[in-house]
C-alpha atoms as a PDB file:
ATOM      1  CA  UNK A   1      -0.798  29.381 -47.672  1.00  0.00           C
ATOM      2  CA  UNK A   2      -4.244  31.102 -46.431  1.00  0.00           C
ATOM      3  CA  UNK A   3      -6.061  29.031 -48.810  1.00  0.00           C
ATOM      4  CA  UNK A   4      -4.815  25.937 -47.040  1.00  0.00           C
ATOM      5  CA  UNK A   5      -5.248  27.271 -43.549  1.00  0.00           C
ATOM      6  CA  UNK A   6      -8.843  28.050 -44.659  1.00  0.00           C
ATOM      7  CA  UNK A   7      -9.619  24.752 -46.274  1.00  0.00           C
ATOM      8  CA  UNK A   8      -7.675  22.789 -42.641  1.00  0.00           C
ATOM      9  CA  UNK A   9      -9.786  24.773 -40.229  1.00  0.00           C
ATOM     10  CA  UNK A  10     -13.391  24.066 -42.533  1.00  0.00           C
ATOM     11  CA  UNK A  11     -12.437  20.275 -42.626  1.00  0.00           C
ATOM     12  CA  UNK A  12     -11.746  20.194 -39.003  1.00  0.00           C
ATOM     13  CA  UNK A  13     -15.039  21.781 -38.302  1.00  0.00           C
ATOM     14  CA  UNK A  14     -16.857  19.705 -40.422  1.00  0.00           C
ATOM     15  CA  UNK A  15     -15.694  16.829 -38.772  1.00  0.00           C
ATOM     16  CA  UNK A  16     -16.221  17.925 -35.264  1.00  0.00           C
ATOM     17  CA  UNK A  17     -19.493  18.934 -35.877  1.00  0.00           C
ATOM     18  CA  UNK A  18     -19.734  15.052 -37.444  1.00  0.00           C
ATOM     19  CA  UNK A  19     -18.166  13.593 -34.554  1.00  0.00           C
ATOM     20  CA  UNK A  20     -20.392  15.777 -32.003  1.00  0.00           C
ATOM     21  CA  UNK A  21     -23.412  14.927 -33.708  1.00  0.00           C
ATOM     22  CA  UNK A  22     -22.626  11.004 -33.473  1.00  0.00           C
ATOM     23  CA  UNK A  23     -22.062  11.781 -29.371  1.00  0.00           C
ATOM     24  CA  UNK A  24     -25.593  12.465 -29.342  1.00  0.00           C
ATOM     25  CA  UNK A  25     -27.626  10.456 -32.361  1.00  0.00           C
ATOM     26  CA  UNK A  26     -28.667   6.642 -31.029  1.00  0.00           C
ATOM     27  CA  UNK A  27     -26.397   3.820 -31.693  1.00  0.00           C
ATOM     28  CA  UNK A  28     -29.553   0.686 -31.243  1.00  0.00           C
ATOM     29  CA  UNK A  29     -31.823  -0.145 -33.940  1.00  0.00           C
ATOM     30  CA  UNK A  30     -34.480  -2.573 -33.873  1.00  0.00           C
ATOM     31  CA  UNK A  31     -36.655  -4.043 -36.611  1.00  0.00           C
ATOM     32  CA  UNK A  32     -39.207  -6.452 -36.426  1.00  0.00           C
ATOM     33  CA  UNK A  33     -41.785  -8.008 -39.210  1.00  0.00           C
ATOM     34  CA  UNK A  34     -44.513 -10.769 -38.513  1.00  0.00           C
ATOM     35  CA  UNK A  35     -46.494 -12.980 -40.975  1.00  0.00           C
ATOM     36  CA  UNK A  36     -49.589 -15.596 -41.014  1.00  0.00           C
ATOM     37  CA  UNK A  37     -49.480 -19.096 -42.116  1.00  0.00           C
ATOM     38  CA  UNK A  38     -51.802 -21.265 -42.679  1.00  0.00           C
ATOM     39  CA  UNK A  39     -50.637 -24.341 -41.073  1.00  0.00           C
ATOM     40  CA  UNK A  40     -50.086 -25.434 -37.092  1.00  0.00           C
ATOM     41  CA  UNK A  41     -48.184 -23.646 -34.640  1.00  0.00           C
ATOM     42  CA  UNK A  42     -46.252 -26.975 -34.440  1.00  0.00           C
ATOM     43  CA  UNK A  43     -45.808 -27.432 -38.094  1.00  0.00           C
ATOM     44  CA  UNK A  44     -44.407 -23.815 -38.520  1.00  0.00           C
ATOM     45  CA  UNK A  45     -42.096 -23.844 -35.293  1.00  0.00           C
ATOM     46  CA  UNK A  46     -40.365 -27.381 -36.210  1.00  0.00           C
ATOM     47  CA  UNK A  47     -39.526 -25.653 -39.768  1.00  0.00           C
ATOM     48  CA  UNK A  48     -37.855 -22.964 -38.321  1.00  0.00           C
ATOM     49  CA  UNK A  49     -36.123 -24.182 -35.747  1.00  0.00           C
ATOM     50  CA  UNK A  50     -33.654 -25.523 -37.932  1.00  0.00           C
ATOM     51  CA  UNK A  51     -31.238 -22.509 -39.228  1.00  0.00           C
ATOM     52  CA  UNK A  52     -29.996 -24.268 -42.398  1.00  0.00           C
ATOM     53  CA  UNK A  53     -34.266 -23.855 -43.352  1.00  0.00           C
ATOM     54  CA  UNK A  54     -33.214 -20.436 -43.316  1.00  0.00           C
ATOM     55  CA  UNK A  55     -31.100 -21.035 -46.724  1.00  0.00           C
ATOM     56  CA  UNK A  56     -34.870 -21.500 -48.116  1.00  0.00           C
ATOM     57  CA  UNK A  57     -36.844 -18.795 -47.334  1.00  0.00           C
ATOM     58  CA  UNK A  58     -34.278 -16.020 -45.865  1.00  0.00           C
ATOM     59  CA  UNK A  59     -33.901 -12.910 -48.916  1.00  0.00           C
ATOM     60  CA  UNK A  60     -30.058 -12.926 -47.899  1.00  0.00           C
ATOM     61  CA  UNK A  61     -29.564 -16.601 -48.344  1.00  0.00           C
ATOM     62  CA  UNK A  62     -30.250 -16.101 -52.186  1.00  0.00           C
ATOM     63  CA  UNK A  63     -28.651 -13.287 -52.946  1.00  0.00           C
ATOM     64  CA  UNK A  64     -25.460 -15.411 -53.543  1.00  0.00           C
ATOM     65  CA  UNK A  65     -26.068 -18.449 -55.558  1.00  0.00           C
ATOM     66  CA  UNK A  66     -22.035 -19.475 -55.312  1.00  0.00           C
ATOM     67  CA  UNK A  67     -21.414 -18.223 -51.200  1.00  0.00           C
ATOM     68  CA  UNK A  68     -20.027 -21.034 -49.559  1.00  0.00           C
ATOM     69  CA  UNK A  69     -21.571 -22.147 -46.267  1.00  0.00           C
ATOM     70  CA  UNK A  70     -20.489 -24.083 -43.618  1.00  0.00           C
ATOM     71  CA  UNK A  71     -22.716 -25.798 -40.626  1.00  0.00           C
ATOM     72  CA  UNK A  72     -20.874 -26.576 -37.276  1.00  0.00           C
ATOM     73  CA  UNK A  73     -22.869 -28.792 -34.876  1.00  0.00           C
ATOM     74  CA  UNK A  74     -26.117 -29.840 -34.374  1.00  0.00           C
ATOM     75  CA  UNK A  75     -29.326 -28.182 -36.379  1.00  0.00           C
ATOM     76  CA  UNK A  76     -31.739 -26.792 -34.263  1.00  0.00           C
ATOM     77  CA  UNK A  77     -30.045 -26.808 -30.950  1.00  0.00           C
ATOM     78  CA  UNK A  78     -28.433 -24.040 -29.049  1.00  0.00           C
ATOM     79  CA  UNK A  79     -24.510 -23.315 -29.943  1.00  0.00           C
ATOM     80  CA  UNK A  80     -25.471 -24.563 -33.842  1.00  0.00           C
ATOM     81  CA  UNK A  81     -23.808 -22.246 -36.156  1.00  0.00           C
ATOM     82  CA  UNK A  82     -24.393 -21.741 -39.958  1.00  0.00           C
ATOM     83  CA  UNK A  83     -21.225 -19.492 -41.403  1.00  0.00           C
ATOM     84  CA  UNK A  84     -21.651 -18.148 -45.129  1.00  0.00           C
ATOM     85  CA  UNK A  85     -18.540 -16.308 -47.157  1.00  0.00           C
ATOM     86  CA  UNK A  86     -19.484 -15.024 -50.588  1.00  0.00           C
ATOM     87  CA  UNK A  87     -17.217 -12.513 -53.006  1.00  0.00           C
ATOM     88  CA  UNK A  88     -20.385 -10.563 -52.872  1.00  0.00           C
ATOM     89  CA  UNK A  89     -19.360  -7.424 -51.014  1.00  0.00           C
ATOM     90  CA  UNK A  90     -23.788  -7.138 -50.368  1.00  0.00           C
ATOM     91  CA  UNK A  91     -23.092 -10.083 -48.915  1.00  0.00           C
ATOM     92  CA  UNK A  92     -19.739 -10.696 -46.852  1.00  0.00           C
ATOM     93  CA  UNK A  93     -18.651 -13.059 -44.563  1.00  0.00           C
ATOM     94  CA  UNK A  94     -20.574 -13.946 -40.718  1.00  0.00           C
ATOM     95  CA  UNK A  95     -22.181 -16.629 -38.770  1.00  0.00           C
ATOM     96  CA  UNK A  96     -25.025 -17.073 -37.085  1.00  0.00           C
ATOM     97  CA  UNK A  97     -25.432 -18.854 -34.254  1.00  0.00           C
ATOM     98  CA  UNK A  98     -28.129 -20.472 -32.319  1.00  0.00           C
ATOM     99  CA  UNK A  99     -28.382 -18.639 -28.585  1.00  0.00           C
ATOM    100  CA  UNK A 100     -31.395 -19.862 -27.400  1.00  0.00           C
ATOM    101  CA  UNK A 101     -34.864 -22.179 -28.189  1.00  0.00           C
ATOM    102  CA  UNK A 102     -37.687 -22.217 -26.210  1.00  0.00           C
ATOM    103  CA  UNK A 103     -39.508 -25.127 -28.262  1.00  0.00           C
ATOM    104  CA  UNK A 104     -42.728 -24.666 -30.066  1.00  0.00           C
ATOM    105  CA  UNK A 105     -42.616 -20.872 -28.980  1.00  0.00           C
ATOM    106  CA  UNK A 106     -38.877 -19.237 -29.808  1.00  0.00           C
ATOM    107  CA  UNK A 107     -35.302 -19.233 -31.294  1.00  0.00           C
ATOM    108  CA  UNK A 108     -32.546 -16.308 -30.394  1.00  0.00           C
ATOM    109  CA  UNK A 109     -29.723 -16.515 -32.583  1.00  0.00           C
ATOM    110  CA  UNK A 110     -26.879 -13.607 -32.695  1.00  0.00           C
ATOM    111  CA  UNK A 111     -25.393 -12.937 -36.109  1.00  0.00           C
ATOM    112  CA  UNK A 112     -21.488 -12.097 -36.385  1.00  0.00           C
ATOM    113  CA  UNK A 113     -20.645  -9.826 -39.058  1.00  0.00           C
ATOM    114  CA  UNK A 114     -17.419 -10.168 -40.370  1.00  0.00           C
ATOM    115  CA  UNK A 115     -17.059  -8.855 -43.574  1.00  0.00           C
ATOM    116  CA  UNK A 116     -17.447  -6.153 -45.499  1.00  0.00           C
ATOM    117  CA  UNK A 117     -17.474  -4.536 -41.617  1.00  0.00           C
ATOM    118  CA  UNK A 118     -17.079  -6.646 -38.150  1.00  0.00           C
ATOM    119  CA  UNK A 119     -20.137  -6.285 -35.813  1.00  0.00           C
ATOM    120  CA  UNK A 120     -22.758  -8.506 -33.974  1.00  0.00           C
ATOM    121  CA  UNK A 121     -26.302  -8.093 -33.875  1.00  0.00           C
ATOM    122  CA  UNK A 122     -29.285 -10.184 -32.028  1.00  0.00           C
ATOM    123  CA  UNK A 123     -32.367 -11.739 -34.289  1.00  0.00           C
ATOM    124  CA  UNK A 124     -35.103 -14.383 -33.727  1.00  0.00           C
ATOM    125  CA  UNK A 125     -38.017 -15.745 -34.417  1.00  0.00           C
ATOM    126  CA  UNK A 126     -41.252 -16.849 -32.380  1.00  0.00           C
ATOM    127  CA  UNK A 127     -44.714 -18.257 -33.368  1.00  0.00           C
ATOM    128  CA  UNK A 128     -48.048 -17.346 -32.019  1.00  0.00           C
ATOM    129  CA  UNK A 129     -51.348 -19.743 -32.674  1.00  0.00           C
ATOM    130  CA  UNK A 130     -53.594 -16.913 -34.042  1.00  0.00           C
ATOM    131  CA  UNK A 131     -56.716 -20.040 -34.640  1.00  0.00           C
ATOM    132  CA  UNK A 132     -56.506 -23.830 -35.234  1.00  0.00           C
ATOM    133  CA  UNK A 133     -54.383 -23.828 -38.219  1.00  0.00           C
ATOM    134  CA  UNK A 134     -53.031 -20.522 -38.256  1.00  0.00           C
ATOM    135  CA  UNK A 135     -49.637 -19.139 -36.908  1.00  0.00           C
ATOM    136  CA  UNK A 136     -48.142 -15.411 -36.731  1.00  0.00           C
ATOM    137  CA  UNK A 137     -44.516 -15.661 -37.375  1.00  0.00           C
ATOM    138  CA  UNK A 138     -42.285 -12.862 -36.264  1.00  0.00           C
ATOM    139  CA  UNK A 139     -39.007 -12.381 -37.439  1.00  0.00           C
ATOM    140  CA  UNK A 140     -36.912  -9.370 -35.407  1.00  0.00           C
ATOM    141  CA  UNK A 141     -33.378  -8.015 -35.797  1.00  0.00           C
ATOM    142  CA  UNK A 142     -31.612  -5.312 -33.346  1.00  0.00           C
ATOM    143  CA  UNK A 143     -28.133  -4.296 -33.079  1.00  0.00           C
ATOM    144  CA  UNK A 144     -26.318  -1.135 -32.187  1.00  0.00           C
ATOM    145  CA  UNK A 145     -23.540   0.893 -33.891  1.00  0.00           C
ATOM    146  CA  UNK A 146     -20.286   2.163 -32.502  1.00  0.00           C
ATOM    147  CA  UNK A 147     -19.640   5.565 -32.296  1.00  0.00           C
ATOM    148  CA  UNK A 148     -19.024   7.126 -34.213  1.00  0.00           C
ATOM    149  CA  UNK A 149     -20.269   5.134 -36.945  1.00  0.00           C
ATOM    150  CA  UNK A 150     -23.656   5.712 -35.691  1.00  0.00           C
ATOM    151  CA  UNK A 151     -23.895   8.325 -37.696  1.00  0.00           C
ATOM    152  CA  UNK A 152     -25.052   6.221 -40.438  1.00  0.00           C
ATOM    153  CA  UNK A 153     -28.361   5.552 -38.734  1.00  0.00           C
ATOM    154  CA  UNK A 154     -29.329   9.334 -39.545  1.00  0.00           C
ATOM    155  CA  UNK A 155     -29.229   8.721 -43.774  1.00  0.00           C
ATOM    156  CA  UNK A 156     -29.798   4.986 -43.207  1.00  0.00           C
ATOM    157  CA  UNK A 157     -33.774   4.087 -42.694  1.00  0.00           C
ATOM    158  CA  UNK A 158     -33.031   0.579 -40.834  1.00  0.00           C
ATOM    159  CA  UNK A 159     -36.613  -0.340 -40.585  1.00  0.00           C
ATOM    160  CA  UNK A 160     -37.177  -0.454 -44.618  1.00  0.00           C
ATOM    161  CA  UNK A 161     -33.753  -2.169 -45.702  1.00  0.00           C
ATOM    162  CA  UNK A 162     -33.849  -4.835 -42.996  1.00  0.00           C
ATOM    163  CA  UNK A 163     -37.573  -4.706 -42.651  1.00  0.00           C
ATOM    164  CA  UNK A 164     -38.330  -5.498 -46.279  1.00  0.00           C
ATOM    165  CA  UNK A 165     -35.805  -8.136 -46.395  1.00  0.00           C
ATOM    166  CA  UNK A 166     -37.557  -9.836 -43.425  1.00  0.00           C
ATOM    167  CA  UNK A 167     -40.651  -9.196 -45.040  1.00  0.00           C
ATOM    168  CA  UNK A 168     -39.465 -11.187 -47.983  1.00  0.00           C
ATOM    169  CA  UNK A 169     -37.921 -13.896 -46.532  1.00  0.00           C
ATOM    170  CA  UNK A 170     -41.303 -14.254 -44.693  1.00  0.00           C
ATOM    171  CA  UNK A 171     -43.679 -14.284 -47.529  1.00  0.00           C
ATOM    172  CA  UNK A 172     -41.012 -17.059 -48.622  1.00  0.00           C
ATOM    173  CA  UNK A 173     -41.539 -19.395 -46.072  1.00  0.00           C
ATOM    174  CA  UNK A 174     -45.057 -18.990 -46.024  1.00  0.00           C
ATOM    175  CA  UNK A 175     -45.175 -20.021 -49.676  1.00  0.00           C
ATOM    176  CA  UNK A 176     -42.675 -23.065 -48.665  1.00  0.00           C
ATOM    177  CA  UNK A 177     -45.436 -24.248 -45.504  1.00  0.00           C
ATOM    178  CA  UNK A 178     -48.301 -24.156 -47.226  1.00  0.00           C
ATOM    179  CA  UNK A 179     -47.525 -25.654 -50.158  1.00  0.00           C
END
């Protein structure tokens, strides 16, 4: 019966300390990645407007040959939503919706995260003339985590598993634009 006492009061411990560590570790993250293509602000901004281009180009797009996907209103304007549901548990079920465009410059879309856990997070993308024919894409991604599931930011690096996935997706489309 000691034995059992012992082992109660070191779990309870250990997860206080957890749960007091989570009061006080961050709960935003923020991750952004930018590329350079070749081609006109113009060209570049009227590809990505639309969100279904994203099924193109995007690293999570792909990694689900057989999700389904469904599109609910109009491409490329605010309120546009592009939903995706794959058996994949890397992959899940969400939406993402179109928030905001500022044409030729911007597009804010917030992503809802339904399966394998329920959460929203903010992304977008805006283009930058860098010369005549050349245009710096950025792609950026911040959300936050509930407490006390923020503890997961401390083991997970955030900027290298969403980074390098926006870092694919870009090299992507800039292999699609200037073919």
């Amino acid at each position: 019966m000691k034995v059992l006492k012992k082992i109660a009061l070191i779990l309870v411990i250990i997860i206080g300390l957890v749960l007091i560590t989570a009061a006080f570790t961050k709960k935003d993250y923020s991750v952004e990645r930018d590329i350079t293509i070749n081609k006109s602000k113009d060209s570049v901004f009227n590809y990505i407007k639309y969100l279904k281009n994203q099924n193109n180009y995007s690293k999570w797009a792909s990694m689900d040959k057989n999700m389904k996907k469904e599109f609910i209103g109009t491409d490329a304007t605010p309120g546009f939503i592009s939903s995706w549901d794959s058996d994949n548990k890397d992959v899940g079920k969400g939406e993402q919706k179109i928030k905001n465009i500022i044409e030729g410059e911007s597009v804010d879309y917030v992503i809802h995260f339904i399966k394998p856990f329920d959460d929203l997070a903010d992304a977008y993308m805006t283009t930058e003339t860098i010369a005549n024919n050349q245009t710096k894409v950025r792609w950026g991604f911040s959300g936050k985590m509930k407490y006390p599931m923020n503890i997961m930011l401390l083991c997970m690096n955030m900027e290298e598993m969403i980074g390098n996935d926006l870092s694919i997706g870009l090299t992507n489309l800039k292999t699609i634009l200037e073919k």
